[in-house]
Protein backbone atom coordinates (compact mmCIF):
# COMPACT_ATOMS: atom_id res chain seq x y z
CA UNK A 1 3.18 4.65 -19.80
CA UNK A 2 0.68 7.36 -18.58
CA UNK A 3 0.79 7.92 -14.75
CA UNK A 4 -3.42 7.54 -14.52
CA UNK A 5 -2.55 4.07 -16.11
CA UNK A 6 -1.89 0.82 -13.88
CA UNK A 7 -1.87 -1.60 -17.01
CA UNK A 8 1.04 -3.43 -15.36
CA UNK A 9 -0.18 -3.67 -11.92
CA UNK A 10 -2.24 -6.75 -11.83
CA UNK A 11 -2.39 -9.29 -9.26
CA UNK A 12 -2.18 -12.07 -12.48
CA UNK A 13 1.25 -11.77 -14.30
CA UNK A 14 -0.74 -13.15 -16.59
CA UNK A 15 -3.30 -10.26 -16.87
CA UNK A 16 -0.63 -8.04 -17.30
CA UNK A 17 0.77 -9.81 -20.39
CA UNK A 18 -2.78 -10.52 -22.20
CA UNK A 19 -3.17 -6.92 -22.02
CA UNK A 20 0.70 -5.63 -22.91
CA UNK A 21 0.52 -8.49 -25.96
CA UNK A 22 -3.06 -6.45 -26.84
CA UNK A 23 -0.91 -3.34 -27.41
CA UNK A 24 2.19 -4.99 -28.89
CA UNK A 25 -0.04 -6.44 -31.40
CA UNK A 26 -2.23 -3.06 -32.59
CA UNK A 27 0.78 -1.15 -32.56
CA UNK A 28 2.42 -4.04 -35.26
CA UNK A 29 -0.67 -3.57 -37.02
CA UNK A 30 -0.35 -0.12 -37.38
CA UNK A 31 3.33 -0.46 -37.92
CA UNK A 32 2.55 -2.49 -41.31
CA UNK A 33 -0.21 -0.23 -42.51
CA UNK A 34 1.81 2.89 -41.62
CA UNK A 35 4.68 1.17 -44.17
CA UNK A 36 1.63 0.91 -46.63
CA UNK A 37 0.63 4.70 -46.40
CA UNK A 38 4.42 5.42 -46.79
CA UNK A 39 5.39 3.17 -49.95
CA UNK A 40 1.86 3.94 -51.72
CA UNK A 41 2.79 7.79 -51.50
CA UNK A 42 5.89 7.27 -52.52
CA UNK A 43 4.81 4.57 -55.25
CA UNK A 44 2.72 7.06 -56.76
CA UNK A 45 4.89 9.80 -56.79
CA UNK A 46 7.79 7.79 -57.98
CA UNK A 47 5.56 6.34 -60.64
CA UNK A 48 7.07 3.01 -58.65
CA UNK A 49 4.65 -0.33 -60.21
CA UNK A 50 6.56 -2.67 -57.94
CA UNK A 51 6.28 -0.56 -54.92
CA UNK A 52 2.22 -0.20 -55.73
CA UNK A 53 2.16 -3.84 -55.81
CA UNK A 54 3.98 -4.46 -52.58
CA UNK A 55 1.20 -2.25 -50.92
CA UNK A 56 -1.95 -4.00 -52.75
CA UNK A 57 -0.22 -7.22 -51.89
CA UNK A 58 -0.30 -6.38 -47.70
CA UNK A 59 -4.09 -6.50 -47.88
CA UNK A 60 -4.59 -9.93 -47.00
CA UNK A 61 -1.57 -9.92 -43.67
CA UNK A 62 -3.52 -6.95 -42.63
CA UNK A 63 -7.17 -8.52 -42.37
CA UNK A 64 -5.72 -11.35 -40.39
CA UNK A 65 -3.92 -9.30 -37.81
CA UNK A 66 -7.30 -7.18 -37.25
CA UNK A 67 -9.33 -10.83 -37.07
CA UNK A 68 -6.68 -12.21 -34.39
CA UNK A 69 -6.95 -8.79 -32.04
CA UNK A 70 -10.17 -8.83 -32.28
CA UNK A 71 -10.32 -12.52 -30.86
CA UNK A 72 -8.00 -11.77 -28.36
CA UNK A 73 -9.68 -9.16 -27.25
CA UNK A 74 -12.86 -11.06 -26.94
CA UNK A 75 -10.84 -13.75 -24.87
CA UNK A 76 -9.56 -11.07 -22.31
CA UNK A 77 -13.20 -9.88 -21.97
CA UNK A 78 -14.89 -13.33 -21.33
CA UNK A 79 -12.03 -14.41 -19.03
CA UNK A 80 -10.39 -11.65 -17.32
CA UNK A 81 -14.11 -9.63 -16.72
CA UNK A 82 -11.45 -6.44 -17.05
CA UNK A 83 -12.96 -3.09 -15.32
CA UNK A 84 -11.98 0.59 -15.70
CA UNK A 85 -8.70 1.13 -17.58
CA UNK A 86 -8.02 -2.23 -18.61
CA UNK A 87 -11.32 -2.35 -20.13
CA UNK A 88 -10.73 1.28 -21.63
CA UNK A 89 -7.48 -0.28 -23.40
CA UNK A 90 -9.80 -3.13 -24.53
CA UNK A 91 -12.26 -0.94 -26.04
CA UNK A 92 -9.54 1.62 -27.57
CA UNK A 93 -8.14 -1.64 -29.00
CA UNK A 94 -11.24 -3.04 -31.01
CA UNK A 95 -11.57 0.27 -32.03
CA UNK A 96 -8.53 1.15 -33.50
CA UNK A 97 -7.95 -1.76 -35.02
CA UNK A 98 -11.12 -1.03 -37.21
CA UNK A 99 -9.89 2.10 -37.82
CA UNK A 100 -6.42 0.76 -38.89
CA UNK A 101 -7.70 -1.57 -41.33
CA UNK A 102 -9.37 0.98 -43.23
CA UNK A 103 -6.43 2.98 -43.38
CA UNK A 104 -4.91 0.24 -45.00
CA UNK A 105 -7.47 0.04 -47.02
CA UNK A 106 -7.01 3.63 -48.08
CA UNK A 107 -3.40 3.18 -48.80
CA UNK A 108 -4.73 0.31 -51.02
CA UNK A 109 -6.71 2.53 -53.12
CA UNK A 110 -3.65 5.10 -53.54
CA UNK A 111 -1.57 2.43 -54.99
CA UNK A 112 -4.27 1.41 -57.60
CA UNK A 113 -4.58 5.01 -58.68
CA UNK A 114 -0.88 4.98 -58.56
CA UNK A 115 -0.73 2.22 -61.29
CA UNK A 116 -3.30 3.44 -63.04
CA UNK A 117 -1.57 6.79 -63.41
CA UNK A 118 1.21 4.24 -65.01
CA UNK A 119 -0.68 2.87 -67.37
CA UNK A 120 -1.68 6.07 -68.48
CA UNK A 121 2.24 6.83 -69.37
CA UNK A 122 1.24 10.92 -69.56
CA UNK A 123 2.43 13.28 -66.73
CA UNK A 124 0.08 14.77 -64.58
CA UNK A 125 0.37 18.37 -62.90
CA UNK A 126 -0.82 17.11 -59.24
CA UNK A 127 2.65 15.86 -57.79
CA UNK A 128 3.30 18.95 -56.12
CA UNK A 129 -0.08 18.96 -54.09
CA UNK A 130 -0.28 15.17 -53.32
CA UNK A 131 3.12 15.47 -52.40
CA UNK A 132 2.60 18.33 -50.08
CA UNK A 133 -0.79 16.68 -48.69
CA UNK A 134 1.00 13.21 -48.51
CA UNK A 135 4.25 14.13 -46.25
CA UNK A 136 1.38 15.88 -44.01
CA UNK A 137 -0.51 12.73 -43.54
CA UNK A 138 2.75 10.85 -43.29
CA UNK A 139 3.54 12.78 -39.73
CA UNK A 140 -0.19 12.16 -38.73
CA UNK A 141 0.12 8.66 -38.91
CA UNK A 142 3.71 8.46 -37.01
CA UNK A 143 2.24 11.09 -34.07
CA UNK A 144 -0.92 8.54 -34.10
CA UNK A 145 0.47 5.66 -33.03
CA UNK A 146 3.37 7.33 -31.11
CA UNK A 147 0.49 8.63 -29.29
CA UNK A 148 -1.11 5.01 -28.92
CA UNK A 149 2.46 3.69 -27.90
CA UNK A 150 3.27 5.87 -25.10
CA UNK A 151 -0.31 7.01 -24.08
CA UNK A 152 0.32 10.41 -24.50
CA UNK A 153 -2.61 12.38 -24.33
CA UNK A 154 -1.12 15.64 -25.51
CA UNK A 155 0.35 14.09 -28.09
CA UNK A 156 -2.89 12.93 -29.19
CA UNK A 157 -4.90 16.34 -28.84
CA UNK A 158 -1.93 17.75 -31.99
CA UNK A 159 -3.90 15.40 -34.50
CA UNK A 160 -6.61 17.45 -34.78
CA UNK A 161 -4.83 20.68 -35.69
CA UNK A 162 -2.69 18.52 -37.95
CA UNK A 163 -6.31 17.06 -39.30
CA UNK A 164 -7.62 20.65 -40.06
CA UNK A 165 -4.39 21.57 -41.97
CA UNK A 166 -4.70 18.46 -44.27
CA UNK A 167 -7.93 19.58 -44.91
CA UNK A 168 -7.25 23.33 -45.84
CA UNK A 169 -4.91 21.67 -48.21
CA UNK A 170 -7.22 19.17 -49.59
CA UNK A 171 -9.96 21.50 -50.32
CA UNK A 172 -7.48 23.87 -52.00
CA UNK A 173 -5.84 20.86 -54.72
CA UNK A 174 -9.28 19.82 -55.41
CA UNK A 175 -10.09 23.18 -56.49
CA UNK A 176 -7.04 23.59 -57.96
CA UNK A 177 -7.48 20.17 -59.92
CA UNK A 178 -11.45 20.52 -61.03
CA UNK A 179 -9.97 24.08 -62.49
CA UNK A 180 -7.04 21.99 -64.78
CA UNK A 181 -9.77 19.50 -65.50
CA UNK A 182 -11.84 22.75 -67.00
CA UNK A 183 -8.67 24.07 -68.84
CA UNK A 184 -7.33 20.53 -69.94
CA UNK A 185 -10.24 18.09 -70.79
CA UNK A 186 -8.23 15.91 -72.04
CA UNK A 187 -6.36 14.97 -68.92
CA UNK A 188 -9.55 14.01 -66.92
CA UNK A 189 -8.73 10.43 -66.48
CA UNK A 190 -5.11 11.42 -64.98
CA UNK A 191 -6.47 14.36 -62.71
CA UNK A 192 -9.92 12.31 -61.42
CA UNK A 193 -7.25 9.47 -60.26
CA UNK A 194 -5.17 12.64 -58.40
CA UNK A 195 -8.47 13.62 -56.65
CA UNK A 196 -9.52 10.14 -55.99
CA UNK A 197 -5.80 9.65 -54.78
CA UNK A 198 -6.17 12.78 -52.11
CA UNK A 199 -9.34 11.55 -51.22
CA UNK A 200 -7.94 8.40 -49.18
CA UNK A 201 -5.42 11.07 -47.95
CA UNK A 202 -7.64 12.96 -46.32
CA UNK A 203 -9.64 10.15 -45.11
CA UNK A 204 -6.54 8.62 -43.48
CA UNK A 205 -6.22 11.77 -41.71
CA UNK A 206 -9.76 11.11 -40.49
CA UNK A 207 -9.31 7.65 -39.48
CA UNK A 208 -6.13 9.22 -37.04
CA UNK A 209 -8.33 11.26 -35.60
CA UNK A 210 -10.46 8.31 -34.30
CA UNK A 211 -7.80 6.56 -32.89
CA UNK A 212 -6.28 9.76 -31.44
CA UNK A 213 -9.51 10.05 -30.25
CA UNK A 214 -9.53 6.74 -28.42
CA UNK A 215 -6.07 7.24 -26.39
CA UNK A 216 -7.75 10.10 -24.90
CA UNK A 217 -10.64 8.19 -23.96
CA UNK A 218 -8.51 5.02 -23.12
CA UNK A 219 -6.32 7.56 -20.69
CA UNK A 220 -8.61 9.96 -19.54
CA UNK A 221 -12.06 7.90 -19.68
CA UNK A 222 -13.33 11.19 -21.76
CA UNK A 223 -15.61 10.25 -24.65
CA UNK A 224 -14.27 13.42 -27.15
CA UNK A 225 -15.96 11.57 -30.24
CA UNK A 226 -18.61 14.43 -31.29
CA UNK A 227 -17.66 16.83 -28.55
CA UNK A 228 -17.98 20.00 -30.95
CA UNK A 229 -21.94 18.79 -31.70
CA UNK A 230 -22.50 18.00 -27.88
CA UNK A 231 -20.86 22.00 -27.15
CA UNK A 232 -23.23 23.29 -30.19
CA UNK A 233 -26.34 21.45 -28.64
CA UNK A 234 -26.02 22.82 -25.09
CA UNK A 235 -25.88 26.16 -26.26
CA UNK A 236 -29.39 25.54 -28.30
């Protein structure tokens, strides 16, 4: 645990465990929906139907787990009154979680391009560059919530290099898809589910940065949400 943190250092025993059971609990949460991002990757470049399934089937465990933080949460605020970094974790929590769910909701959307890919039963020419994109977001999500676990702050501040590189590659299999789409026609079905498919990469990669985002704030009390824009304005 961070140094600047005294999550465990409450006069109430019982403070101490509302708010490590808070953690425990987002961190399970983002346990399960990192296991989603992993298997719908692999279930779409496997071509794996059962695996795509198991994914679009986690939707439902997912909602509930964000529904009970978030009422937990709410408890700790309306009986515990928290202050300063107990009420940063809070915060960071209710956040996340948000952020989490859509994530899942991402990984959703890759494993119903992933069967739809199947029912196509024709190869496509995108495995290399999802593949490439996918391992990339893969080590985003791990360093994410490693970061969350052990509020580690410079941990953390890696996610947006590691952001910017999914993005160089994005941009470049995009273009490298829209110029197959203009040499193959007829494979416009297959390739639009590949871009859709790298889409909810790339926006998973976005969704880490919030969260990565919030362990800064929840360790550091720094709001870095926007920073670039706030630099930009003050030079105006």
């Amino acid at each position: 645990m961070n140094k600047n943190l005294n999550l465990d250092k409450h006069i109430s025993s019982q403070f101490n465990d509302d708010l490590e059971r808070v953690k425990t609990h987002v961190l399970a949460m983002g346990g399960l929906v990192e296991a989603q991002i992993n298997d719908s990757i692999t279930a779409l470049i496997e071509g794996n139907a059962s695996l795509a399934q198991k994914v679009r089937d986690k939707e439902r465990a997912i909602n509930s787990m964000e529904l009970d933080i978030d009422a937990e949460c709410a408890t700790i605020l309306a009986l515990r009154q928290p202050a300063a970094s107990d009420l940063r974790l809070l915060i960071a929590a209710l956040k996340s979680i948000t952020d989490i769910e859509r994530m899942g909701d991402e990984a959703k959307r890759i494993a119903s391009f992933a069967l739809k890919l199947l029912e196509d039963g024709e190869a496509w020419t995108g495995y290399k560059e999802f593949n490439k994109i996918g391992e990339r977001v893969r080590k985003m999500t791990s360093d994410t919530f490693n970061s969350f676990a052990r509020f580690d702050v410079e941990l953390a501040r890696t996610i947006g290099d590691q952001d910017r590189s999914v993005d160089t590659a994005y941009h470049a299999a995009i273009q490298e898809l829209l110029s197959q789409i203009s040499d193959n026609p007829e494979n416009l079905i297959q390739n639009m589910n590949v871009m859709w498919s790298l889409r909810s990469l790339e926006r998973i990669g976005d969704h880490c940065i919030n969260i990565a985002e919030y362990v800064i704030y929840l360790v550091e009390g720094d709001d870095v949400r926007h920073a670039k824009d706030k630099a930009k304005e003050k030079k105006k």
